[in-house]
Each structure stands twice: as structure tokens, then as C-alpha cells.
N, C-alpha and C. Protein backbone atom coordinates (compact mmCIF):
# COMPACT_ATOMS: atom_id res chain seq x y z
N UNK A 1 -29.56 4.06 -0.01
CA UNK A 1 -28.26 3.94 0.64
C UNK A 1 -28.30 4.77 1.92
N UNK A 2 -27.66 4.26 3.20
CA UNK A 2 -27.95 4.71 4.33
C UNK A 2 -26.49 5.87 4.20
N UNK A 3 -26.56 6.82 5.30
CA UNK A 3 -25.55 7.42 5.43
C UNK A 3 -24.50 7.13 6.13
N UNK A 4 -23.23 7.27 5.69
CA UNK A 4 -22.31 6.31 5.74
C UNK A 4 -21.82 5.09 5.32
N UNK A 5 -22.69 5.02 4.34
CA UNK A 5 -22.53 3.14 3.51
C UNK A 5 -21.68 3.97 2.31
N UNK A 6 -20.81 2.71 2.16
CA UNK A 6 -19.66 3.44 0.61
C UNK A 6 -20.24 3.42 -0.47
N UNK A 7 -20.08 4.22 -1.46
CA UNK A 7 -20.57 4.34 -2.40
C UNK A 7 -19.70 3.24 -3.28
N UNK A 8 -20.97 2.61 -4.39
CA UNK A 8 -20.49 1.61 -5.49
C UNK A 8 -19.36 2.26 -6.40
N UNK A 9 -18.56 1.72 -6.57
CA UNK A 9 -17.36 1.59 -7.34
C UNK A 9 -17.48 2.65 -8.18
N UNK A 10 -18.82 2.56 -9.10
CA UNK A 10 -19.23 3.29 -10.34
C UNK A 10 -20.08 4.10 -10.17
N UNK A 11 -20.31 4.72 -8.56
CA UNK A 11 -20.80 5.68 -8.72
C UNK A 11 -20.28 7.37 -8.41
N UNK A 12 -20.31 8.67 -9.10
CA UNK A 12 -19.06 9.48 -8.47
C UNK A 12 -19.62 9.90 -7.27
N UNK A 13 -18.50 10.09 -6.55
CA UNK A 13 -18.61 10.46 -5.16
C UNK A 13 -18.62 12.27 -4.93
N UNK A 14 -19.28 12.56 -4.21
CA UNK A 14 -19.63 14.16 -3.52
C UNK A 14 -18.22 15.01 -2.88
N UNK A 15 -17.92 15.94 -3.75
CA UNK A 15 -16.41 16.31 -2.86
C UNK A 15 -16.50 16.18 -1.56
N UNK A 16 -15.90 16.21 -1.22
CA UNK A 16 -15.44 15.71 0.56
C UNK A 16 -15.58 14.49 1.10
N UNK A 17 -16.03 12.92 0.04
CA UNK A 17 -15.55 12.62 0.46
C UNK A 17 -14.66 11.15 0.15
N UNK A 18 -14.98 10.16 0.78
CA UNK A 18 -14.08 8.70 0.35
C UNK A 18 -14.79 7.79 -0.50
N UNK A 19 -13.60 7.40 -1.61
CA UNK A 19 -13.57 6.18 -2.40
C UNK A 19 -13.63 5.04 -1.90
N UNK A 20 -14.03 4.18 -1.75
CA UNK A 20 -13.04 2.53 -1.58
C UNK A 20 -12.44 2.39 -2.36
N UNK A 21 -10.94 1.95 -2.65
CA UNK A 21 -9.82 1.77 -3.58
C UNK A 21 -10.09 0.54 -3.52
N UNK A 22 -9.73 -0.37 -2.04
CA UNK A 22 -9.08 -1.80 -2.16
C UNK A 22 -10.06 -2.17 -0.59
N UNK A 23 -11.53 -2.69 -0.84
CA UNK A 23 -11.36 -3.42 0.74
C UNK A 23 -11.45 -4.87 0.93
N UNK A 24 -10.50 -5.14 1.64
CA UNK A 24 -9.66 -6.54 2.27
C UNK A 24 -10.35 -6.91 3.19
N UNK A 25 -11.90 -6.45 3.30
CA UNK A 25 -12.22 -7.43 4.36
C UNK A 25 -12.86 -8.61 4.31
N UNK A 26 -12.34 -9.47 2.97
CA UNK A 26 -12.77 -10.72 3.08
C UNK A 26 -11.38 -11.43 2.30
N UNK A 27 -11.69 -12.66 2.60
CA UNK A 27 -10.32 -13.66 1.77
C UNK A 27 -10.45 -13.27 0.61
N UNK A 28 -11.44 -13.22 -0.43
CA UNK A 28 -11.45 -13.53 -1.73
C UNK A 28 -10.23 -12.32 -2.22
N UNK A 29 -10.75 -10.67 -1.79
CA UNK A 29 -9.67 -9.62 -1.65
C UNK A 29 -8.60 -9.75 -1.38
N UNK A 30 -7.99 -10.82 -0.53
CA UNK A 30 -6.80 -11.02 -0.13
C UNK A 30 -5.73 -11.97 -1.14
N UNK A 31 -6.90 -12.82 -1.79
CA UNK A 31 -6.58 -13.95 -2.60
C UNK A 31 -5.19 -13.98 -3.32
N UNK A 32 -5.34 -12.63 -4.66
CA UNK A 32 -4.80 -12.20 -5.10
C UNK A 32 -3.31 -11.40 -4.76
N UNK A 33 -3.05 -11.31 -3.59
CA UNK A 33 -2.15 -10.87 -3.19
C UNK A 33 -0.49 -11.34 -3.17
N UNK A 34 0.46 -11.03 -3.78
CA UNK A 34 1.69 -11.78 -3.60
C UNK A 34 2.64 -11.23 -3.01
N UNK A 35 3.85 -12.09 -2.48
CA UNK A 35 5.17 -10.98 -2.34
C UNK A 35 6.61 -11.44 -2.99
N UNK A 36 7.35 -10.31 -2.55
CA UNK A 36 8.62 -10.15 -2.60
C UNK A 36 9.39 -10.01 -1.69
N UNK A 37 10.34 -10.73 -1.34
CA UNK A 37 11.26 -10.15 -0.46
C UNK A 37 12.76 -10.06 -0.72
N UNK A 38 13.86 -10.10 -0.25
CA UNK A 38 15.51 -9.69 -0.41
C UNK A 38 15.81 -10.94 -0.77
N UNK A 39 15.28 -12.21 -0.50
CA UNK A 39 16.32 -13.31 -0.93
C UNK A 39 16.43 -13.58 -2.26
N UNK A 40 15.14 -12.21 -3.00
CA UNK A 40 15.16 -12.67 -5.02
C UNK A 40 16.59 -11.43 -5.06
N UNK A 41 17.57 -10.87 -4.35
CA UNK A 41 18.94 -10.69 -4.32
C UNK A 41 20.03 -10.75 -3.38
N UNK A 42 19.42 -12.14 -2.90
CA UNK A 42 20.85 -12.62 -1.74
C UNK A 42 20.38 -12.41 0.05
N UNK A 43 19.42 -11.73 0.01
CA UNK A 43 18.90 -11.69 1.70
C UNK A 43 18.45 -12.93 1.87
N UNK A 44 18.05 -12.71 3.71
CA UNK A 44 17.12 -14.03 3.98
C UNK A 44 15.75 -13.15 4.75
N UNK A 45 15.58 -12.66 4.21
CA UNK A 45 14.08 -11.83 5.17
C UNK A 45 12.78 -12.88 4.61
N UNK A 46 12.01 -13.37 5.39
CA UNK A 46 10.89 -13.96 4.83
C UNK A 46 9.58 -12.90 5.07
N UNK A 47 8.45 -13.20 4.00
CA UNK A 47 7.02 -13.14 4.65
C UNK A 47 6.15 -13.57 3.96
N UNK A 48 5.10 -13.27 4.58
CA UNK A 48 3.67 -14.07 3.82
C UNK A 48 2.28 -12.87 3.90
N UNK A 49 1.58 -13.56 2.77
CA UNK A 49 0.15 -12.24 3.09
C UNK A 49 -0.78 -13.52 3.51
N UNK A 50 -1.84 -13.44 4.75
CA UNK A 50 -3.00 -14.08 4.72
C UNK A 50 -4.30 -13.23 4.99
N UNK A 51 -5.13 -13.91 5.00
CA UNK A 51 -6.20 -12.96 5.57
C UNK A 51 -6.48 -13.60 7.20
N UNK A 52 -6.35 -12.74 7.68
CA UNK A 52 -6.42 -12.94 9.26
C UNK A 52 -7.20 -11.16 10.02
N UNK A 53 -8.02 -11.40 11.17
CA UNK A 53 -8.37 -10.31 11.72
C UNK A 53 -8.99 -9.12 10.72
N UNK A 54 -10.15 -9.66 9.97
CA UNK A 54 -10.94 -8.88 8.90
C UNK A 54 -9.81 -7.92 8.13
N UNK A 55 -8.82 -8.18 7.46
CA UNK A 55 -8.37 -7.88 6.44
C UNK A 55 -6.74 -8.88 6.20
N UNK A 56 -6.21 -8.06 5.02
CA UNK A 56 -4.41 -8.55 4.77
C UNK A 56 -3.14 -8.36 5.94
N UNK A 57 -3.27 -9.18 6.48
CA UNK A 57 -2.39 -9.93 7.41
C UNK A 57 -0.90 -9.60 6.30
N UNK A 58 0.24 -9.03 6.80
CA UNK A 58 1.66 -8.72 5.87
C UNK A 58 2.34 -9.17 7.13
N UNK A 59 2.77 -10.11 7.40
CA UNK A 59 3.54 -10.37 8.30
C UNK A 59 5.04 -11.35 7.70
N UNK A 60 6.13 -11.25 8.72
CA UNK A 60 7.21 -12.33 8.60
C UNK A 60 8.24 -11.52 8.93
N UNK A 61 9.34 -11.50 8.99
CA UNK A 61 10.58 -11.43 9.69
C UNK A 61 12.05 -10.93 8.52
N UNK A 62 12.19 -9.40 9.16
CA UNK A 62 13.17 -8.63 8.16
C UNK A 62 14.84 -9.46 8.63
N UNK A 63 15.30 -10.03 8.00
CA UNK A 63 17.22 -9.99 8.13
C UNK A 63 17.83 -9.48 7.78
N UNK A 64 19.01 -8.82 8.28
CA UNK A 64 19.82 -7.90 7.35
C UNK A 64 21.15 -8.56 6.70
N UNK A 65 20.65 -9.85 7.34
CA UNK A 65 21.92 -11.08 6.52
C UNK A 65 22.40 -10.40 4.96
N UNK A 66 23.20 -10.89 4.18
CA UNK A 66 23.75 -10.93 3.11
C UNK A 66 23.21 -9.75 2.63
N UNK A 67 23.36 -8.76 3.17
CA UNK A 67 22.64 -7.15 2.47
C UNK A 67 21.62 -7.62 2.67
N UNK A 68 20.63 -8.00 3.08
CA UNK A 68 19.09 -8.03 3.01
C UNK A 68 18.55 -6.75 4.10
N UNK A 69 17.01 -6.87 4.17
CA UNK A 69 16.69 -6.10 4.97
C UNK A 69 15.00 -5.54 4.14
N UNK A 70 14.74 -6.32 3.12
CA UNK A 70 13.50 -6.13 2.79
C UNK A 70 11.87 -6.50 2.47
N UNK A 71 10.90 -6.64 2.44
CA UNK A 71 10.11 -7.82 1.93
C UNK A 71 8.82 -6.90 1.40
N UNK A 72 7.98 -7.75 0.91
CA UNK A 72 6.94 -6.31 0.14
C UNK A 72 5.60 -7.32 0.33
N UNK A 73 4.57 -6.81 0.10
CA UNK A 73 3.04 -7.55 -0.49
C UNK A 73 2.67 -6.57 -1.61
N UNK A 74 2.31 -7.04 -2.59
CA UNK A 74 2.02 -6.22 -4.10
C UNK A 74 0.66 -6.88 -4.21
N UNK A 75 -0.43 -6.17 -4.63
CA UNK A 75 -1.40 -6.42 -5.15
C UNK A 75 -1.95 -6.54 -6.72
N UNK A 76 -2.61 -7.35 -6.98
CA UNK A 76 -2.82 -7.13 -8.60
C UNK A 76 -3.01 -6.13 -9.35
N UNK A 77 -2.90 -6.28 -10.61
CA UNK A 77 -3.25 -5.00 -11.18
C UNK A 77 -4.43 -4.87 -11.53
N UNK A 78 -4.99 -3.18 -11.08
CA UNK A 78 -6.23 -3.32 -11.75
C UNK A 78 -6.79 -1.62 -11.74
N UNK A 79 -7.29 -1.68 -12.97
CA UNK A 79 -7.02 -0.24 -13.75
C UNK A 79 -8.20 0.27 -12.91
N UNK A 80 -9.22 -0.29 -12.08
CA UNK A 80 -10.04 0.41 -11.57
C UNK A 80 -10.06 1.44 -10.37
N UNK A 81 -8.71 0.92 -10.15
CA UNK A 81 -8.14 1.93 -8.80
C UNK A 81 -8.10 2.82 -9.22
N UNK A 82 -7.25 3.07 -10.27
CA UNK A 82 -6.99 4.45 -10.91
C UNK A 82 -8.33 5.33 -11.37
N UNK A 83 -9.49 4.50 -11.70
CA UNK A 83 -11.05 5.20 -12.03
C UNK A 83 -11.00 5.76 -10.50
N UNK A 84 -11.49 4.79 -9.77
CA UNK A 84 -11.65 5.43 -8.44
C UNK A 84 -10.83 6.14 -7.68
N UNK A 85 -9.73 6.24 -7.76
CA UNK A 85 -8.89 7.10 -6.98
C UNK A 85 -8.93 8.72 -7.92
N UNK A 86 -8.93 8.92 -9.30
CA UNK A 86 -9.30 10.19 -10.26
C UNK A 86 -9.77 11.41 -9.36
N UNK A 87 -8.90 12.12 -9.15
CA UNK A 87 -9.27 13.47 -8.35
C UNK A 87 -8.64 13.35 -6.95
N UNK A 88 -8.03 12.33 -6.26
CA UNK A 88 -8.13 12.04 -4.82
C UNK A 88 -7.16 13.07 -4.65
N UNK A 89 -7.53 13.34 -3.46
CA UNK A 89 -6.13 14.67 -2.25
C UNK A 89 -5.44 13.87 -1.62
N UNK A 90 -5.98 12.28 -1.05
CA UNK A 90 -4.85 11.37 -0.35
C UNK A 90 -5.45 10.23 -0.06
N UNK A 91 -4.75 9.61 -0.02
CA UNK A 91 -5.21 8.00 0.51
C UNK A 91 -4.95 8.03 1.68
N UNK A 92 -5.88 7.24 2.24
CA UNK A 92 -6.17 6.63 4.01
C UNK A 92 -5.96 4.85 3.83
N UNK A 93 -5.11 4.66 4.40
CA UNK A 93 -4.71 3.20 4.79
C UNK A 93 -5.28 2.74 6.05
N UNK A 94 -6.60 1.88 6.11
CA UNK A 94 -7.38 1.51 7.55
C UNK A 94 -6.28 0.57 7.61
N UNK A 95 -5.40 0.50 8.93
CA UNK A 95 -4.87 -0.45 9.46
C UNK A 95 -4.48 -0.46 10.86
N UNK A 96 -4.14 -2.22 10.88
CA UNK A 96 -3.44 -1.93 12.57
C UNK A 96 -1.83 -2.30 12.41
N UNK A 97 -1.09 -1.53 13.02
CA UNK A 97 0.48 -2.00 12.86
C UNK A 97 1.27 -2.35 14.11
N UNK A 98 2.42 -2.71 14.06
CA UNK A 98 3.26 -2.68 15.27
C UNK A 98 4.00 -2.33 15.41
N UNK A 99 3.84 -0.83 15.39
CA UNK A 99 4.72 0.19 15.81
C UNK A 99 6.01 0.30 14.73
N UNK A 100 5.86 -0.22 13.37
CA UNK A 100 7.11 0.10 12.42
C UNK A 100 6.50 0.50 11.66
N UNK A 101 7.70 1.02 10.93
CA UNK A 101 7.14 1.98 9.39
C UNK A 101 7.32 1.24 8.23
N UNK A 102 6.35 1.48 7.54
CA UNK A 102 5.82 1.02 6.27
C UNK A 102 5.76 1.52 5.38
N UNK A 103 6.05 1.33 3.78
CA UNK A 103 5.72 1.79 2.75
C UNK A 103 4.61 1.75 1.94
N UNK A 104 4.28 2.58 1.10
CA UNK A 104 2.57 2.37 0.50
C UNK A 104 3.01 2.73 -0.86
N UNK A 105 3.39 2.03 -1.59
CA UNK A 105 3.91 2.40 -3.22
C UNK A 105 2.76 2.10 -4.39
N UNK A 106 2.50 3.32 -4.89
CA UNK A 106 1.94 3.07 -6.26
C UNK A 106 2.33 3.19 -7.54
N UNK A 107 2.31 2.10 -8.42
CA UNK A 107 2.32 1.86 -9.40
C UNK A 107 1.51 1.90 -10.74
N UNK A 108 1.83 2.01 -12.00
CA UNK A 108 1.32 2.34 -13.31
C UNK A 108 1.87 1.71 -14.17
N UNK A 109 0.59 0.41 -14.91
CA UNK A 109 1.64 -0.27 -15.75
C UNK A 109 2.37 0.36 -17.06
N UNK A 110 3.80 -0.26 -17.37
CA UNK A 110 4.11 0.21 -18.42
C UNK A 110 4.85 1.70 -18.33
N UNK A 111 4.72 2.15 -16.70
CA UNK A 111 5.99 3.48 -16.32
C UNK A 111 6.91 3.31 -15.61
N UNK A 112 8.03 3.60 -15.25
CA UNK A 112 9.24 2.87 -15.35
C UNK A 112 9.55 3.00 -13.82
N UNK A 113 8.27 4.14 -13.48
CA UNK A 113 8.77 4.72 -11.65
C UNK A 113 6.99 4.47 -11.03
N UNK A 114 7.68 4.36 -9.74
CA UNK A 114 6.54 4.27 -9.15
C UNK A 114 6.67 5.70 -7.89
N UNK A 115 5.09 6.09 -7.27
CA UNK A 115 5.49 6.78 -6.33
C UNK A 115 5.32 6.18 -4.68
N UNK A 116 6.06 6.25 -3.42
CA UNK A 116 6.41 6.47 -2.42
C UNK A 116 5.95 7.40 -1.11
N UNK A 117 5.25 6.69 -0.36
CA UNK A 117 5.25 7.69 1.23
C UNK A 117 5.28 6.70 2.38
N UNK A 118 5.95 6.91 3.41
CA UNK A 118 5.88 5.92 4.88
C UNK A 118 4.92 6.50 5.36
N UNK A 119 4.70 5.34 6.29
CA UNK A 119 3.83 6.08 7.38
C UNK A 119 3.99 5.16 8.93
N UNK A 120 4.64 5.73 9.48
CA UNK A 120 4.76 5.02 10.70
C UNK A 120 3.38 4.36 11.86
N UNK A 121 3.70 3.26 12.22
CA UNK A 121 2.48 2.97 13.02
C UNK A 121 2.13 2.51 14.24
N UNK A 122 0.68 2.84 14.83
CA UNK A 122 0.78 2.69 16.29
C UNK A 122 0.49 1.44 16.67
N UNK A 123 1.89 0.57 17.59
CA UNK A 123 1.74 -0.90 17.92
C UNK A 123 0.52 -1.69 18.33
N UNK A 124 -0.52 -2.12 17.46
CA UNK A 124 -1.20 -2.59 18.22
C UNK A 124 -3.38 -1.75 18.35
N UNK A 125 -2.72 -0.91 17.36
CA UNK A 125 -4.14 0.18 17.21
C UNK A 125 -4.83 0.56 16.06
N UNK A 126 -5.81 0.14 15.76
CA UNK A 126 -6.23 -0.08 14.47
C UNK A 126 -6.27 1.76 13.97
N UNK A 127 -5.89 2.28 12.93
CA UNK A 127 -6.04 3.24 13.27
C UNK A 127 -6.18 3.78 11.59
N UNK A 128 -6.37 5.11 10.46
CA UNK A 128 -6.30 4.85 9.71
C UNK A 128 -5.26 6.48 9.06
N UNK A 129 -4.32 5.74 8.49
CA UNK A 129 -3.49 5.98 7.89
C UNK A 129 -3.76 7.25 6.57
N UNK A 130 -3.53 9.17 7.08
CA UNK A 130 -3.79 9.71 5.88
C UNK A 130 -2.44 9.99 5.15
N UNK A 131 -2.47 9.89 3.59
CA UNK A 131 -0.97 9.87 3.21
C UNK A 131 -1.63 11.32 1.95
N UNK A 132 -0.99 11.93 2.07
CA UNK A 132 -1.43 13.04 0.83
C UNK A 132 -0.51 12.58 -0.41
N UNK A 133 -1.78 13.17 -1.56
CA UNK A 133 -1.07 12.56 -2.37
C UNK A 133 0.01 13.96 -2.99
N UNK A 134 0.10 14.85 -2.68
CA UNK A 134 0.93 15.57 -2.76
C UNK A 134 2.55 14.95 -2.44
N UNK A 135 2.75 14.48 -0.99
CA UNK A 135 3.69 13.64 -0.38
C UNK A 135 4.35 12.60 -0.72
N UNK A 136 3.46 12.19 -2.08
CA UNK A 136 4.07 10.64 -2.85
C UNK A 136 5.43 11.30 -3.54
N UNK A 137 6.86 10.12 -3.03
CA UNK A 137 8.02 11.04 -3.88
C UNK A 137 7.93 9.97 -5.21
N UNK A 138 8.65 9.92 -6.03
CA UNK A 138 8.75 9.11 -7.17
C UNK A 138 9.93 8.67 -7.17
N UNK A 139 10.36 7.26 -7.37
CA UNK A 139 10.99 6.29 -7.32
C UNK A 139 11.01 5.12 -8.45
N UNK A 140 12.30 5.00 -8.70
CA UNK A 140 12.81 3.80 -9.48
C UNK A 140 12.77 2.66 -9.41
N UNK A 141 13.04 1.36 -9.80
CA UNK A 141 12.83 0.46 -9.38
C UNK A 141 13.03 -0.61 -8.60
N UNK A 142 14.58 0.29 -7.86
CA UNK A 142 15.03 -0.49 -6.45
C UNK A 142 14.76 0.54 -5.74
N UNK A 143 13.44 1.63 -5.56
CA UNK A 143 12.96 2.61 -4.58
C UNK A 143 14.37 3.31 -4.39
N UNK A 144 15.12 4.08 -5.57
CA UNK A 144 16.01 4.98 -5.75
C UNK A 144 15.68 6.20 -6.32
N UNK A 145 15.76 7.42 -6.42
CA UNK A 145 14.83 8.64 -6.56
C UNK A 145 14.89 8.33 -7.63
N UNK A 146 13.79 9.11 -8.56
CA UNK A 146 13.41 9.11 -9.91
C UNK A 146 13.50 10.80 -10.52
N UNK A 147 14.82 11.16 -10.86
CA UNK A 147 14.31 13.06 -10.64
C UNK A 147 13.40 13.14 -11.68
N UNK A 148 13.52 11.85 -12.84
CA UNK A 148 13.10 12.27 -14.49
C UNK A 148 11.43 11.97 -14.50
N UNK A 149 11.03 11.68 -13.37
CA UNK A 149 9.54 11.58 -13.39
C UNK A 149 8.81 12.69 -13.01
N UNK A 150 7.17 12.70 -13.54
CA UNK A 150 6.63 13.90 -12.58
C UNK A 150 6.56 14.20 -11.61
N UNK A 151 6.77 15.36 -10.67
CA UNK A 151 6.65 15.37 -9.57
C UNK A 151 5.51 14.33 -8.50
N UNK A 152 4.32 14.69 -9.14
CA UNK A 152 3.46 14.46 -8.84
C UNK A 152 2.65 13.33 -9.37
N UNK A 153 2.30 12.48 -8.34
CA UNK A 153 1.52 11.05 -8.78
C UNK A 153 0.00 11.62 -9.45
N UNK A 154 -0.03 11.27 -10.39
CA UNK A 154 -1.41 11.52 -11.06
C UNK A 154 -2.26 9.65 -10.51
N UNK A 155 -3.34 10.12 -9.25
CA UNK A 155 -4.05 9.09 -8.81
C UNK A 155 -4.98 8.17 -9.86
N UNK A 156 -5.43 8.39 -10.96
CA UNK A 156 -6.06 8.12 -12.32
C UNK A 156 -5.52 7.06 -12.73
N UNK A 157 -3.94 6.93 -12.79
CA UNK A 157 -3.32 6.18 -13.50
C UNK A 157 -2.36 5.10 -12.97
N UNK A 158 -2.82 5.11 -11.61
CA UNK A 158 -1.92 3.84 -10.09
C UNK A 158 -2.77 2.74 -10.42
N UNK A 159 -2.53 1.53 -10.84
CA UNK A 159 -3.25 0.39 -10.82
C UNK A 159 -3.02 -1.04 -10.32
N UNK A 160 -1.84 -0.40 -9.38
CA UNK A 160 -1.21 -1.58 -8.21
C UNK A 160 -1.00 -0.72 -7.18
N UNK A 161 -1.35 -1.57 -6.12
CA UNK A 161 -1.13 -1.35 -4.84
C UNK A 161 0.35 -2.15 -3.77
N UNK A 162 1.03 -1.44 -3.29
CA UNK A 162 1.95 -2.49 -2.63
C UNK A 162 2.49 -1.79 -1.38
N UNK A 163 2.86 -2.95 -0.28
CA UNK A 163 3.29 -2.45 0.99
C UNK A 163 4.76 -2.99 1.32
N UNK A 164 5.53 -2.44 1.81
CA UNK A 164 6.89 -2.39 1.38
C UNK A 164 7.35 -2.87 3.28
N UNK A 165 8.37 -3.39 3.97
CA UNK A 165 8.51 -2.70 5.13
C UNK A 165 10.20 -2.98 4.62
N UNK A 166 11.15 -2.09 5.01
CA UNK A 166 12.53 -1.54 4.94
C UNK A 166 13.42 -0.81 6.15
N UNK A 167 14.32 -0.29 5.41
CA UNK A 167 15.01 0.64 6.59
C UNK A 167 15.71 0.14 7.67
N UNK A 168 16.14 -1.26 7.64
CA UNK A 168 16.94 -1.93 8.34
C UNK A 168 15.84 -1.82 9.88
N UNK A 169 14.64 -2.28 9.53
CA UNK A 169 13.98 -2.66 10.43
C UNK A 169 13.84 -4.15 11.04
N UNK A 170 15.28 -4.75 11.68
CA UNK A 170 15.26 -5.75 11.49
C UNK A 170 14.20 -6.64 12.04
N UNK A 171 13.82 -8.14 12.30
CA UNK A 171 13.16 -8.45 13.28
C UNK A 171 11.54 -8.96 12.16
N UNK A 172 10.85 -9.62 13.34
CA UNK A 172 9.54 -9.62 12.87
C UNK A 172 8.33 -8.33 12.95
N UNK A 173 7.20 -8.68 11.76
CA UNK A 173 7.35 -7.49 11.61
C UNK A 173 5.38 -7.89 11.28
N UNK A 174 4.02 -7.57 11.47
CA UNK A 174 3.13 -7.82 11.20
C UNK A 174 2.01 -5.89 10.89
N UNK A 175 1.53 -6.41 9.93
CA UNK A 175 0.43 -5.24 9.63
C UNK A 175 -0.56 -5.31 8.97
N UNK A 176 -1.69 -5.16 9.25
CA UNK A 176 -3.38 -5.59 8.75
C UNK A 176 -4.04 -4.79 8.12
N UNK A 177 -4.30 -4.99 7.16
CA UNK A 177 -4.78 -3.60 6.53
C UNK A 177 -6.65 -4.23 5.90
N UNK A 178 -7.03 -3.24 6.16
CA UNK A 178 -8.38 -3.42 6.23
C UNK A 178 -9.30 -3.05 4.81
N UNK A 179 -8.79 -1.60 4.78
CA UNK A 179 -9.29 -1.07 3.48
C UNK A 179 -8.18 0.21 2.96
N UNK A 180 -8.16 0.44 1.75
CA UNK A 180 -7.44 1.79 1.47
C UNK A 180 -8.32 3.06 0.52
N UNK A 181 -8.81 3.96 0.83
CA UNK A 181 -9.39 4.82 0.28
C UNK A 181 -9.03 6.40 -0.09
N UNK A 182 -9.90 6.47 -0.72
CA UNK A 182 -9.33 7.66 -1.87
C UNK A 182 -10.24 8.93 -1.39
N UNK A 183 -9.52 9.85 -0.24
CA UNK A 183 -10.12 11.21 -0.19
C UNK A 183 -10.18 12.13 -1.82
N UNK A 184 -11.22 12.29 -1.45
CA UNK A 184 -12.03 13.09 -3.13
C UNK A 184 -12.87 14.27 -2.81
């Protein structure tokens, strides 16, 4: 293995440094991908995930019609994130955005909260996204605080990935995400 090539899934990694969690740089990675948006309670915000520009393309258009104002891309579940992410200090989101803020929510099947961090982005610049995992808040299931959860996201046990955009950001709205990895 050359230096700088990622290490296999199953193999442990050297403190200092990165996991691959999730990389999107082909369709098949993208395949699996679905969403949500406000009109499953009365909005009209649309979007779609494709694979476009070597990774997940999250694009479509926020409304704040009928209370709306939200839309998501959720990824499948899969317990291997949680192997590979085991120990992480923070996730790095490789992406390019346009200049709005985004959510990065992880999930654990079968717990009732998930945890939460934005990260605002530069229009147009591929750039990569560090989120500590200290910083994840915990959240309910319309992303309403959770006080009765642990503080703290235990990375071991996240086995969905999802990108959220909110905040009465109205308008169209596009973000590419390439890969997401697990500082270790």
C-alpha cells in the first residue's frame, strides 16, 4: 500500500489518522441513497440524490409554503460505519457546497435520538468539512433537543448517515459530497 492510499475497511488504522466511512465516488455508493422532504407534512420543498461530479449530488429547491422549509438525503443502514468510525475525534465531510448550511445527522438503529452538527459551506469549493464529534448535539425525531440522551455520540454505534438542509433556507439548494471520514 502506497502512502496515502486508504486503508481497507477491516484494517485498524494508526492514531492520527482517517477512516473511510462512506465514499460516493461512484454510482453504485450513491445507489442506495433516499430522501425526505416537508411535503410527507404539508410543505412543497422538493429534492433528489444523483450521482453527478464524482460523488452524491443533494440537490432541489427549499419552500416555506404551508410550514415547509425542509428536505433530507438518508443513507442506508449499515452497521459498518459504526466498526469504522469506533474511536473517531470527528468526521470530515469531502464536499462542494453553495454557500448554505447543512446538516450531517447520525443515527443508531433502534434509539429514539439521533445526533446533529451544521456546517456551513463555501459556494462553489470543494473543500472538506471537519465536524468534531464532541459538537454532535442530540436530537429527537423532528430535530427537537433530546436532554434524555447521552451527551455524547458514541461513533461505534451511528449506522446511518443523513444530510439535512433547513433553517428557512429558502430557494434552490445543491451539495456534492464525495467521501465522509472518520478522524482516529
Amino acid at each position: 500500500m502506497a502512502p496515502g492510499d486508504p486503508l481497507p475497511s477491516t484494517q485498524e488504522a494508526p492514531a492520527g489518522s482517517d477512516v473511510v466511512l462512506l465514499d460516493l465516488a461512484d454510482a453504485t455508493a450513491v445507489a442506495g441513497w433516499t430522501t425526505v422532504n416537508d411535503p410527507v407534512m404539508g410543505g412543497r420543498s422538493s429534492s433528489g440524490v444523483t450521482f453527478s461530479d464524482g460523488g452524491l449530488t443533494f440537490a432541489g429547491t427549499i419552500s416555506l409554503e404551508n410550514n415547509g422549509g425542509f428536505a433530507s438525503a438518508r443513507g442506508p443502514r449499515d452497521p459498518g460505519i459504526g466498526r469504522r468510525a469506533a474511536g473517531a475525534t470527528a468526521l470530515r465531510v469531502r464536499a462542494t457546497g453553495d454557500g448554505k448550511t447543512y446538516l450531517l445527522k447520525l443515527s443508531s438503529a433502534g434509539q429514539q435520538w439521533s445526533y446533529v452538527q451544521r456546517f456551513a459551506t463555501d459556494a462553489g469549493v470543494p473543500r472538506t468539512y471537519d465536524l468534531p464529534i464532541a459538537d454532535f448535539q442530540a436530537v429527537g425525531m423532528r430535530l427537537d433537543p433530546a436532554p434524555d440522551a447521552p451527551r455524547t455520540v458514541d461513533p461505534s454505534r451511528v449506522d446511518q448517515l443523513s444530510f439535512y438542509i433547513l433553517d428557512k433556507q429558502q430557494g434552490p439548494f445543491e451539495l456534492t459530497v464525495r467521501a465522509i471520514d472518520a478522524a482516529v
